[in-house]
N, C-alpha and C. Protein backbone atom coordinates (compact mmCIF):
# COMPACT_ATOMS: atom_id res chain seq x y z
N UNK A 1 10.82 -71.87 -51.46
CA UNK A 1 10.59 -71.10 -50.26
C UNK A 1 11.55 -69.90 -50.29
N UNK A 2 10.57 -68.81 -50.14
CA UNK A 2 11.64 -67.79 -49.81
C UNK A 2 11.85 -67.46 -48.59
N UNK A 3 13.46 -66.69 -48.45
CA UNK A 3 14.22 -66.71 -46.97
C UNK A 3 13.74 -65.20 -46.66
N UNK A 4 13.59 -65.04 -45.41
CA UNK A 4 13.13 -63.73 -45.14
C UNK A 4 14.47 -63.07 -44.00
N UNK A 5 14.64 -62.18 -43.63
CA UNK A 5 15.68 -61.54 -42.73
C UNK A 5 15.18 -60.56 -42.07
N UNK A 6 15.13 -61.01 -40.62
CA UNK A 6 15.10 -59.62 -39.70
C UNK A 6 15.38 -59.20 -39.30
N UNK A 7 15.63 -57.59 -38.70
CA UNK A 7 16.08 -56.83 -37.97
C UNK A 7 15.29 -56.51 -36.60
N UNK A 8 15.79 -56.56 -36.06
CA UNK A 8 15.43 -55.40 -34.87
C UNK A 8 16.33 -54.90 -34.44
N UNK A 9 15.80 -53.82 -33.22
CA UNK A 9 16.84 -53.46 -32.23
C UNK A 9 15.80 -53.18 -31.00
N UNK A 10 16.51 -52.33 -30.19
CA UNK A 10 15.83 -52.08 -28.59
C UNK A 10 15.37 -50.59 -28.81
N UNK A 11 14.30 -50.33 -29.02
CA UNK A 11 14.26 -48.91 -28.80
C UNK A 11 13.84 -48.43 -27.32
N UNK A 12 13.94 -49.29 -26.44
CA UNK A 12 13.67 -48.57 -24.87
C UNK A 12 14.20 -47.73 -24.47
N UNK A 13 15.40 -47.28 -24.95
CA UNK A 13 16.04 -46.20 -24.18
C UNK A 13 15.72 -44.90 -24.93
N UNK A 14 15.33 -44.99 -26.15
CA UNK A 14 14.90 -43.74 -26.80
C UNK A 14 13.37 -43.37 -26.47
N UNK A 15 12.99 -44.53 -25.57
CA UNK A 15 11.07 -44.30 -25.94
C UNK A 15 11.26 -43.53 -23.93
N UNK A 16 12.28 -44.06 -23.18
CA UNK A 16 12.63 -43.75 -21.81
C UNK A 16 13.10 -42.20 -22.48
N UNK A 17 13.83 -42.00 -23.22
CA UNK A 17 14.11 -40.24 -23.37
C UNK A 17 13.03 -39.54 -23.99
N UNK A 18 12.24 -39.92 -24.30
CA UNK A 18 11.22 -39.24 -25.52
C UNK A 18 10.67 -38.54 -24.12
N UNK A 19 10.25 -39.49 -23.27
CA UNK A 19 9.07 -39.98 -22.01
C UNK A 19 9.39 -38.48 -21.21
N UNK A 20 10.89 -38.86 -20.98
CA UNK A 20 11.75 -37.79 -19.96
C UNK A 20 11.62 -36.54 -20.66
N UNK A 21 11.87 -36.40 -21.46
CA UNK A 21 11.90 -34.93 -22.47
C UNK A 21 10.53 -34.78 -22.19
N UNK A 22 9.08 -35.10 -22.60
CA UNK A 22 8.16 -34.72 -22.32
C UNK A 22 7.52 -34.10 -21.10
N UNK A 23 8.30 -35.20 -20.13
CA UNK A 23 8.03 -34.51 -18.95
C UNK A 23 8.47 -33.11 -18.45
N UNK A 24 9.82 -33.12 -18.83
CA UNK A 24 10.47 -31.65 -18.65
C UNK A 24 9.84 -30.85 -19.52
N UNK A 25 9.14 -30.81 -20.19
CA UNK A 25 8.62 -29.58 -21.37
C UNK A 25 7.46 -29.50 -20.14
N UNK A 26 6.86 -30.56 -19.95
CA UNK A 26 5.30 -30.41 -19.48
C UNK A 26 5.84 -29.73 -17.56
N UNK A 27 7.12 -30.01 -17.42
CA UNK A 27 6.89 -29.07 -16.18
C UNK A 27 7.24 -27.89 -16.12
N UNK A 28 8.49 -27.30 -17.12
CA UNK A 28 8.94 -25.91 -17.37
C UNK A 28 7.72 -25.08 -17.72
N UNK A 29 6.72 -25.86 -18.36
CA UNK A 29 5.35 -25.23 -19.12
C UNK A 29 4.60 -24.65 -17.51
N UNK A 30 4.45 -25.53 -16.73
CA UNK A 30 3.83 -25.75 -15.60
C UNK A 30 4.34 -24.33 -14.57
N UNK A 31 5.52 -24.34 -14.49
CA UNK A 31 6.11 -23.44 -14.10
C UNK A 31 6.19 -22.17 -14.09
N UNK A 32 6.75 -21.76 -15.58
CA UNK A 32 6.75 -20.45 -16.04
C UNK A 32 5.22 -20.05 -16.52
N UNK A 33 4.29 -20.93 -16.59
CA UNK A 33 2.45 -20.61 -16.88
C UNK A 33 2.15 -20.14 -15.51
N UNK A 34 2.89 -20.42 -14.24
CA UNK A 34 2.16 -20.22 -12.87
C UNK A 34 3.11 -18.77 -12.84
N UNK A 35 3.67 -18.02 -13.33
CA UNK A 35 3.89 -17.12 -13.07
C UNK A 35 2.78 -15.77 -13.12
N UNK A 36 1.57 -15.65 -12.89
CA UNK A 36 0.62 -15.26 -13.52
C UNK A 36 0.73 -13.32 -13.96
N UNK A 37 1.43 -12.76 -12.86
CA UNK A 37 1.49 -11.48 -13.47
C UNK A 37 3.48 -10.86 -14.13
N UNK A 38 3.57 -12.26 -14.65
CA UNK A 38 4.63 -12.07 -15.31
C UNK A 38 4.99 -12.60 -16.49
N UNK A 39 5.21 -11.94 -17.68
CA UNK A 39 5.37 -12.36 -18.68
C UNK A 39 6.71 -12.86 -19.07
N UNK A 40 6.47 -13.61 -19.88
CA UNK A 40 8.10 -15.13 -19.73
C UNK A 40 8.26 -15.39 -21.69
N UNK A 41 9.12 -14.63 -21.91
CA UNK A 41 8.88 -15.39 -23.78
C UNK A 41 10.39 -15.70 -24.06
N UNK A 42 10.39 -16.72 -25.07
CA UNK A 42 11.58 -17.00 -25.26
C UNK A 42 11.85 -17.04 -27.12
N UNK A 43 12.85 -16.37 -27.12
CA UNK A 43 12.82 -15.60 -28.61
C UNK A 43 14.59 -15.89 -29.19
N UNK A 44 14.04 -16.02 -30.71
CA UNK A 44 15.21 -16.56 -31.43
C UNK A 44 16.45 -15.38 -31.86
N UNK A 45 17.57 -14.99 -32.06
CA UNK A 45 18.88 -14.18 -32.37
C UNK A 45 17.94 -13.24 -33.71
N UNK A 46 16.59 -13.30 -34.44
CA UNK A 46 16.00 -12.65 -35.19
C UNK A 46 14.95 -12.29 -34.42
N UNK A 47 14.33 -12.30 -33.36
CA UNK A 47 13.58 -11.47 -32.35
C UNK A 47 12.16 -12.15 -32.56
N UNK A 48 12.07 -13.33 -33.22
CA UNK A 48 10.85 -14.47 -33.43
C UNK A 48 10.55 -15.53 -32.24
N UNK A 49 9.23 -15.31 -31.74
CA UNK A 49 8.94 -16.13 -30.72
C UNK A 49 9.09 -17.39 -30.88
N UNK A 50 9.85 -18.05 -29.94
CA UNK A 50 9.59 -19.29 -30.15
C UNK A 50 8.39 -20.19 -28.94
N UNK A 51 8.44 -19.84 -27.55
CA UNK A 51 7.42 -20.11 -26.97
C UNK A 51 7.53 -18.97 -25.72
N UNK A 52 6.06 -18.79 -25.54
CA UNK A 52 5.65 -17.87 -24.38
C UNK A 52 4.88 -18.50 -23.44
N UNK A 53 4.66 -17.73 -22.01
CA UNK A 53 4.13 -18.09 -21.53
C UNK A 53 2.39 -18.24 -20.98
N UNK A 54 1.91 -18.21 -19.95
CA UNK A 54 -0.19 -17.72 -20.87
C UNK A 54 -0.19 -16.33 -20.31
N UNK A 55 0.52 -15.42 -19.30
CA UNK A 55 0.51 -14.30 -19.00
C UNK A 55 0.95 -13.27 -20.36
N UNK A 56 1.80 -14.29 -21.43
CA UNK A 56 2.10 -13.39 -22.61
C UNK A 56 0.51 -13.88 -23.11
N UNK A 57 0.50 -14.44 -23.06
CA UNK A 57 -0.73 -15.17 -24.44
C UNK A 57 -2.02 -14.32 -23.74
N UNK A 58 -2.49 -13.91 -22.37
CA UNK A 58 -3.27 -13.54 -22.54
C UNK A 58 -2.88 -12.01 -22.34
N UNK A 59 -2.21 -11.24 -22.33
CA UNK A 59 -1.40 -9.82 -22.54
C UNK A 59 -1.92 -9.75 -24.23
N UNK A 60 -1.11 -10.87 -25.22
CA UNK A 60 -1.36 -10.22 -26.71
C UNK A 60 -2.47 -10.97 -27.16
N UNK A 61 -3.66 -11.45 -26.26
CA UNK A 61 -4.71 -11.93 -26.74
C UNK A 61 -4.74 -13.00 -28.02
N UNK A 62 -3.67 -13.56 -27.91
CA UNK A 62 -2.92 -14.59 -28.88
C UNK A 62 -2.58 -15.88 -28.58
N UNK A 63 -2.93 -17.36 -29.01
CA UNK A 63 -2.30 -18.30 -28.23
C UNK A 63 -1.12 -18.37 -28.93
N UNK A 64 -0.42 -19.72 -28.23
CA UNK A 64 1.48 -19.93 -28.18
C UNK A 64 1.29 -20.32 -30.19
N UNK A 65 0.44 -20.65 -30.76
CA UNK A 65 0.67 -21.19 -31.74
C UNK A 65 0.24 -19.64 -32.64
N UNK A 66 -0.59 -19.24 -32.20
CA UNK A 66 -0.44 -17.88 -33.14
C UNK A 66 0.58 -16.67 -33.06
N UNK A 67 1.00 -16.81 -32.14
CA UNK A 67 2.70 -16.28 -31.88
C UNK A 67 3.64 -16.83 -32.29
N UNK A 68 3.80 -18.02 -32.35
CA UNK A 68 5.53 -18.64 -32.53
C UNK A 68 5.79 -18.09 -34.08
N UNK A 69 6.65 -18.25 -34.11
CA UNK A 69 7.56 -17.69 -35.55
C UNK A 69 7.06 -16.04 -35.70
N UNK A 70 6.51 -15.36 -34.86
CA UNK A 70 6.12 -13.92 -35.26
C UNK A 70 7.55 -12.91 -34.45
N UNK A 71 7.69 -12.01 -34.71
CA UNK A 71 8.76 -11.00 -34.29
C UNK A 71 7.78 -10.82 -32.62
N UNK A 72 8.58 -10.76 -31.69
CA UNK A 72 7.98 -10.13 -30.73
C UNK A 72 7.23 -8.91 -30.67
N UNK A 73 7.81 -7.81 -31.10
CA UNK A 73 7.52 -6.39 -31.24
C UNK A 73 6.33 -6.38 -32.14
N UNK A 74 5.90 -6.94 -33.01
CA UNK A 74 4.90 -7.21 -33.95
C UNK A 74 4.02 -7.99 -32.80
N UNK A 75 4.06 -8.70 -31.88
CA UNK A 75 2.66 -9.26 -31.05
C UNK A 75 2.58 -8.49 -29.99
N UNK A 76 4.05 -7.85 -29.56
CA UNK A 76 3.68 -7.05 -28.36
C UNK A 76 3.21 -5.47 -28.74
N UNK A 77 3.77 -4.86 -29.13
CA UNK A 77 3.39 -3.69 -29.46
C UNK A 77 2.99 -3.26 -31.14
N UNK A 78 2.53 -4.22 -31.61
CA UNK A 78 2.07 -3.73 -33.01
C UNK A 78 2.92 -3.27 -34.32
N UNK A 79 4.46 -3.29 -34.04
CA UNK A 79 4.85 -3.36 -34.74
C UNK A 79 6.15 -3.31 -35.80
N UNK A 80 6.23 -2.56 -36.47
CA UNK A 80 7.12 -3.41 -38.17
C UNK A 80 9.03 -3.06 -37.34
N UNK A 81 9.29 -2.68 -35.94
CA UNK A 81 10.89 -2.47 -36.28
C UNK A 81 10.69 -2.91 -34.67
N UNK A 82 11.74 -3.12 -33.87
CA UNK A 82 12.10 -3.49 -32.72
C UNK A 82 11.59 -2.28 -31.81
N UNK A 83 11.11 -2.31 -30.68
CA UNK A 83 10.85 -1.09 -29.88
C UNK A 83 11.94 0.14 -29.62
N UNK A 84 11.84 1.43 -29.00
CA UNK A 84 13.12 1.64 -28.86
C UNK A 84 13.98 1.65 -27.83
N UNK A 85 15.16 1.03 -27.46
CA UNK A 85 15.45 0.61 -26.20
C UNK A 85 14.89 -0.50 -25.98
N UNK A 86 15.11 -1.55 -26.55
CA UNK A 86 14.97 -3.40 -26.62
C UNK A 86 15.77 -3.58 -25.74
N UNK A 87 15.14 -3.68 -24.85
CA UNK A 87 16.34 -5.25 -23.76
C UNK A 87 17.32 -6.31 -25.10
N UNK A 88 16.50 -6.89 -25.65
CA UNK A 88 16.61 -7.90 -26.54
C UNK A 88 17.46 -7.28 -27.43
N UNK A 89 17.44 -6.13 -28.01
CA UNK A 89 18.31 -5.90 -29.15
C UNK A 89 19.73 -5.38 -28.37
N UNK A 90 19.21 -5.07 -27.13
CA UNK A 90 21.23 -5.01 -26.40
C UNK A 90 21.69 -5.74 -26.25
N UNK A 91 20.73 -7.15 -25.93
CA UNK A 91 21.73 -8.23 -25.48
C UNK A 91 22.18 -8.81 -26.99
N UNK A 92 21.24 -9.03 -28.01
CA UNK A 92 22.38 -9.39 -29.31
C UNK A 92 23.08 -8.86 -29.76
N UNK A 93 23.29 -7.15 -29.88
CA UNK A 93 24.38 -6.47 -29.62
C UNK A 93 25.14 -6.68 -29.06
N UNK A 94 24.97 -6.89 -27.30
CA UNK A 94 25.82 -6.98 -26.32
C UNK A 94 26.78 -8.40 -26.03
N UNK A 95 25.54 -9.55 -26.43
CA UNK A 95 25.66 -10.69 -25.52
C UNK A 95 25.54 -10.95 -24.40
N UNK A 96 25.49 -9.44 -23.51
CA UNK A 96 25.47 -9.90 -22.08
C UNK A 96 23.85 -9.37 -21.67
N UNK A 97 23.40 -10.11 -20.50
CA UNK A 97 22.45 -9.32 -19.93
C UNK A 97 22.18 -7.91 -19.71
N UNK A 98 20.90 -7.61 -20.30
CA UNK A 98 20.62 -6.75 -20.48
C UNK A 98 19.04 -5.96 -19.18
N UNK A 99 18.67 -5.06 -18.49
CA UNK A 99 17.53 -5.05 -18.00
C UNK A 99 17.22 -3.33 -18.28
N UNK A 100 15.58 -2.89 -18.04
CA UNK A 100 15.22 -1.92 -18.23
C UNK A 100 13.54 -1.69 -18.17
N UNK A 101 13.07 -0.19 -18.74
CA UNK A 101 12.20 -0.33 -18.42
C UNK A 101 11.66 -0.39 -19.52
N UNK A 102 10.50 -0.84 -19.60
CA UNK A 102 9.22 -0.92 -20.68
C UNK A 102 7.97 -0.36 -20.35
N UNK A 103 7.03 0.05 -21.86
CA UNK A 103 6.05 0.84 -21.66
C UNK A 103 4.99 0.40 -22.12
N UNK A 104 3.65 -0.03 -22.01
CA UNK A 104 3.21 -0.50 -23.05
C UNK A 104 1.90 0.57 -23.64
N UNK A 105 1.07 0.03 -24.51
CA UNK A 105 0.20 1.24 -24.97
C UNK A 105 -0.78 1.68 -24.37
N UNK A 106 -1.12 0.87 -23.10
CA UNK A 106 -2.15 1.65 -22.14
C UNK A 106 -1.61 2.45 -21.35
N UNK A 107 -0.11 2.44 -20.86
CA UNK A 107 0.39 2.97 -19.90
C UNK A 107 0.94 2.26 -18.95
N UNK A 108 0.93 0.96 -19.01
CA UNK A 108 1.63 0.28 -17.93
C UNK A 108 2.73 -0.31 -17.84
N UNK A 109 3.65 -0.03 -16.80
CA UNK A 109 5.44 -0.02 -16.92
C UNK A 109 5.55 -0.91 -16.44
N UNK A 110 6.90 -1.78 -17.32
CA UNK A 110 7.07 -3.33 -17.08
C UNK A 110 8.81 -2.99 -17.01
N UNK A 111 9.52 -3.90 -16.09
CA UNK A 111 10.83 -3.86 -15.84
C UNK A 111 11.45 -4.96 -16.90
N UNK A 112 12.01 -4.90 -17.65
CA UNK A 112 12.09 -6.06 -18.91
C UNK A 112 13.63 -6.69 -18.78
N UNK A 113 13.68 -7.85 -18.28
CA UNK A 113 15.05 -8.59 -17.62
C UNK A 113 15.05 -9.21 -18.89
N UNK A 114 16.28 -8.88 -19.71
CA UNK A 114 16.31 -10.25 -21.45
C UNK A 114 18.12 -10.78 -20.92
N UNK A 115 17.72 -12.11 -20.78
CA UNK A 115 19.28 -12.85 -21.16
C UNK A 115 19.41 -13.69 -22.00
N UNK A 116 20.72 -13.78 -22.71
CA UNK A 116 21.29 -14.90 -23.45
C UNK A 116 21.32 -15.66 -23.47
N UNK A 117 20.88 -16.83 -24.37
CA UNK A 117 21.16 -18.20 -24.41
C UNK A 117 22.48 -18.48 -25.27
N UNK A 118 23.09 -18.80 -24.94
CA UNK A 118 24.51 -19.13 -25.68
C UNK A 118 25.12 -20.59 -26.06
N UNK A 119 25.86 -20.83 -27.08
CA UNK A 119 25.80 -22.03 -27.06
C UNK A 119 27.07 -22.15 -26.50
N UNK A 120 28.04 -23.66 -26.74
CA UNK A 120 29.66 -24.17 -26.42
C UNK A 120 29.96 -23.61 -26.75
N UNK A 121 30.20 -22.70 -28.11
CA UNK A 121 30.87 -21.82 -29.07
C UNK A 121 30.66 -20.27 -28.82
N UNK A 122 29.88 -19.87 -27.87
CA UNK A 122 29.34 -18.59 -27.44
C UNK A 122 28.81 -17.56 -28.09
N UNK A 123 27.98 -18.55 -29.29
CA UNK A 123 27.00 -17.86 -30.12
C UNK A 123 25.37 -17.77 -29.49
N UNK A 124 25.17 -16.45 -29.42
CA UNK A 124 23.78 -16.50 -29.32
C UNK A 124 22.51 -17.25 -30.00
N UNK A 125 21.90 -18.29 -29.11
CA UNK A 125 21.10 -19.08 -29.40
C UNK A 125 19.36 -18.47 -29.13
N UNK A 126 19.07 -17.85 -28.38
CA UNK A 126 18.09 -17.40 -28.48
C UNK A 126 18.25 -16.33 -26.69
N UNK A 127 17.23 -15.82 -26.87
CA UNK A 127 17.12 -14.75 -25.54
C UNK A 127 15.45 -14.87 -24.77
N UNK A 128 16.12 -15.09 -23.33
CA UNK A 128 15.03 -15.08 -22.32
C UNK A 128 14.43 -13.65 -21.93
N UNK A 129 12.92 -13.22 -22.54
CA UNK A 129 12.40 -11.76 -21.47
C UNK A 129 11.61 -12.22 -20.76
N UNK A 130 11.79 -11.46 -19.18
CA UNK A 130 10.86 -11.32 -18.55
C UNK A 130 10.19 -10.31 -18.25
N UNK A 131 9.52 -9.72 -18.33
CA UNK A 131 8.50 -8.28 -17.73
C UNK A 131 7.81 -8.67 -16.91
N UNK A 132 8.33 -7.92 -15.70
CA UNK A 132 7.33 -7.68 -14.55
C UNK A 132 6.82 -6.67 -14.17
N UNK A 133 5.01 -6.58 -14.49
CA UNK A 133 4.64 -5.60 -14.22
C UNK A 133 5.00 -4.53 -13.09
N UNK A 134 5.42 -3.30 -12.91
CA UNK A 134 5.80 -2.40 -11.76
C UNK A 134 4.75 -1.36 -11.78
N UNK A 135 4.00 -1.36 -12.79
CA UNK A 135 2.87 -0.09 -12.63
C UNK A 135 2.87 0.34 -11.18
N UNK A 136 1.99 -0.74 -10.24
CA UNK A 136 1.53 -0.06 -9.01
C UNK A 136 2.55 0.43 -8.35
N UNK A 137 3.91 -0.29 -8.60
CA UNK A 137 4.97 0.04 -7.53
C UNK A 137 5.86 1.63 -8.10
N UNK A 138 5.45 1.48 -9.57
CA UNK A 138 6.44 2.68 -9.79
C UNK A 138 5.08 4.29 -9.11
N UNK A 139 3.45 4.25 -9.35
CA UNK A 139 2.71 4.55 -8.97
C UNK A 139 2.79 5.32 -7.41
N UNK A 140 2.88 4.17 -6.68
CA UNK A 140 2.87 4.16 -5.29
C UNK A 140 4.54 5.19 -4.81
N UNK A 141 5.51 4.97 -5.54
CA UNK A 141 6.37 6.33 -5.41
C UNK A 141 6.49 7.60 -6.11
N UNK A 142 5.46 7.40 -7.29
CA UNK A 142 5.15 8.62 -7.26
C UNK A 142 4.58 9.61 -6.30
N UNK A 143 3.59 9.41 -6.23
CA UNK A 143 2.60 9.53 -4.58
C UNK A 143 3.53 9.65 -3.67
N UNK A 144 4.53 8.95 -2.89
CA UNK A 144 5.00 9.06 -1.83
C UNK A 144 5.89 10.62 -2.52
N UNK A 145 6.58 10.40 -3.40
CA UNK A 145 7.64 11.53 -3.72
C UNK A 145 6.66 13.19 -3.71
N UNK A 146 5.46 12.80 -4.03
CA UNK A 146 4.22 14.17 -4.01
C UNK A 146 4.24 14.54 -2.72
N UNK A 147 3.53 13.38 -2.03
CA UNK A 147 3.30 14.02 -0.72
C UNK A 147 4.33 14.59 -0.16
N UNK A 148 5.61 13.76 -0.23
CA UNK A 148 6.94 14.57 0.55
C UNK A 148 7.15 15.79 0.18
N UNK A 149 7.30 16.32 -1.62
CA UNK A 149 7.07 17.50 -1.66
C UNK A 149 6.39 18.70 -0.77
N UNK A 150 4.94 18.08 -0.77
CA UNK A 150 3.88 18.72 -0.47
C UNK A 150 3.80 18.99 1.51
N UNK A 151 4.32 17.89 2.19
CA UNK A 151 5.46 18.28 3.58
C UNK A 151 6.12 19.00 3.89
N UNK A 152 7.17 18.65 2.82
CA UNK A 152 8.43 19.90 2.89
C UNK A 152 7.75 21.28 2.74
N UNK A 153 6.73 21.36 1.82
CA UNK A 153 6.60 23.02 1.43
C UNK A 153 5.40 23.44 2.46
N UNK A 154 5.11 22.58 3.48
CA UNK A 154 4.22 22.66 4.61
C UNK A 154 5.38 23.58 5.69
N UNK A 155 5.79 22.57 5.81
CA UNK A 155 7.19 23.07 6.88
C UNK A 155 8.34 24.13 6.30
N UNK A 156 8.40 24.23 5.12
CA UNK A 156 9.28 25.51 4.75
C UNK A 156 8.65 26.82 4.60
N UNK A 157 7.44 26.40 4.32
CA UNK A 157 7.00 27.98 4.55
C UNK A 157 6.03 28.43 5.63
N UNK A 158 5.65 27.27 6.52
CA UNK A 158 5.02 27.47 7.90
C UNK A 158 5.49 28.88 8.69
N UNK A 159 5.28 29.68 8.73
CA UNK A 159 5.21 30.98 9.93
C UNK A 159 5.55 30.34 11.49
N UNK A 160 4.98 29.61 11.88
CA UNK A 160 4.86 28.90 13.33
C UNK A 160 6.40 27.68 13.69
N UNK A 161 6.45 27.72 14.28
CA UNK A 161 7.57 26.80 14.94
C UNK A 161 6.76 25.79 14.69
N UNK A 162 7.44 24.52 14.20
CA UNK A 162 7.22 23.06 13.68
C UNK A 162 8.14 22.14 13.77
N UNK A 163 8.34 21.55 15.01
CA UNK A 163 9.08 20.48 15.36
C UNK A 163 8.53 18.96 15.98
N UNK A 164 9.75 18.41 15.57
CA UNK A 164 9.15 16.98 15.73
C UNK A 164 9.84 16.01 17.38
N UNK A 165 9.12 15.72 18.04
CA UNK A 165 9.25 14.99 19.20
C UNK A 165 8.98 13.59 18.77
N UNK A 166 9.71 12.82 19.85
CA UNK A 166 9.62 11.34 19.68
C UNK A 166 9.46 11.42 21.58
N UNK A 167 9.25 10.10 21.78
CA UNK A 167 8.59 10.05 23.02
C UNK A 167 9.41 10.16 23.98
C-alpha cells in the first residue's frame, strides 16, 4: 500500500478579497462611466492608456480594450508626439497638478484637469485626465463679451442723452 499526503489550506479569505476587489472595480467602472459628458482616462508615467471611461470610448470611437496600452495622443488626437501643452506631460515634468485648456479637431474646447498618482516613495505611478467639455460655456461668453461691445459702442457714440433709471 502506498501512503499518500495531503495538503490543504483555507483559501476563504483570498476568494472574500478577490470578491471585494471585484466589486470595487465594478463600482469605480459604474461611476466614472456615469459621467456622460466627461471624459475620465487613466494613463501610465509613458502616456499609455491604461483604462478609460465610455465618454472616452465613445469620443475615440474605440473600446477600453482597443485603447489600453496605446499612447493617449495617438487615440485622442491622431498622433506620433504628445499634444502641445499636455496637462499630462507637466505633471510628469512637474509632479504636481496640472490644469488647462484643450482643443480638439472639430473645434471643441475641453478644460483638461491631469493629476498624479504617486506612490510611498513619490514616484509617479500613473496620471488621472479629466476633460470637461466647455464648448457651450466658453461660446456663450463669447456672445455675451460681443454684445457688450456692441452696447458700449451704442452708448458711446449715441448723439442723444442715454441714461439708465432703476425704479
Amino acid at each position: 500500500i502506498l501512503g499518500g499526503i495531503g495538503i490543504g489550506s483555507d483559501v476563504t479569505e483570498a476568494l472574500f478579497a478577490q470578491e471585494a476587489l471585484r466589486k470595487s472595480e465594478q463600482e469605480k467602472a459604474a461611476i466614472l462611466n456615469g459621467l456622460k459628458d466627461t471624459i475620465v482616462e487613466y494613463i501610465d508615467p509613458q502616456m499609455r492608456l491604461i483604462w478609460t471611461n465610455k465618454a472616452m470610448q465613445e469620443y475615440a470611437g474605440k473600446s477600453a480594450e482597443e485603447m489600453a496600452g496605446k499612447h493617449c495622443y495617438e487615440i485622442a488626437r491622431k498622433m506620433d508626439v504628445p499634444c502641445p501643452g499636455c496637462q499630462a506631460v507637466k505633471v510628469i515634468e512637474s509632479g504636481v497638478f496640472q490644469e488647462g485648456e484643450t482643443c480638439t479637431d472639430d473645434g471643441r474646447i475641453g478644460l483638461m484637469r491631469s493629476n498624479p498618482i504617486i506612490d510611498e516613495c513619490g514616484k509617479i505611478q500613473g496620471i488621472v485626465n479629466i476633460v470637461f467639455d466647455i464648448t457651450d460655456r466658453r461660446n456663450a461668453e463669447q456672445a455675451r463679451q460681443e454684445s457688450e461691445k456692441r452696447f458700449r459702442a451704442v452708448f458711446e457714440t449715441a448723439r442723444d442723452s442715454i441714461f439708465i433709471k432703476d425704479l
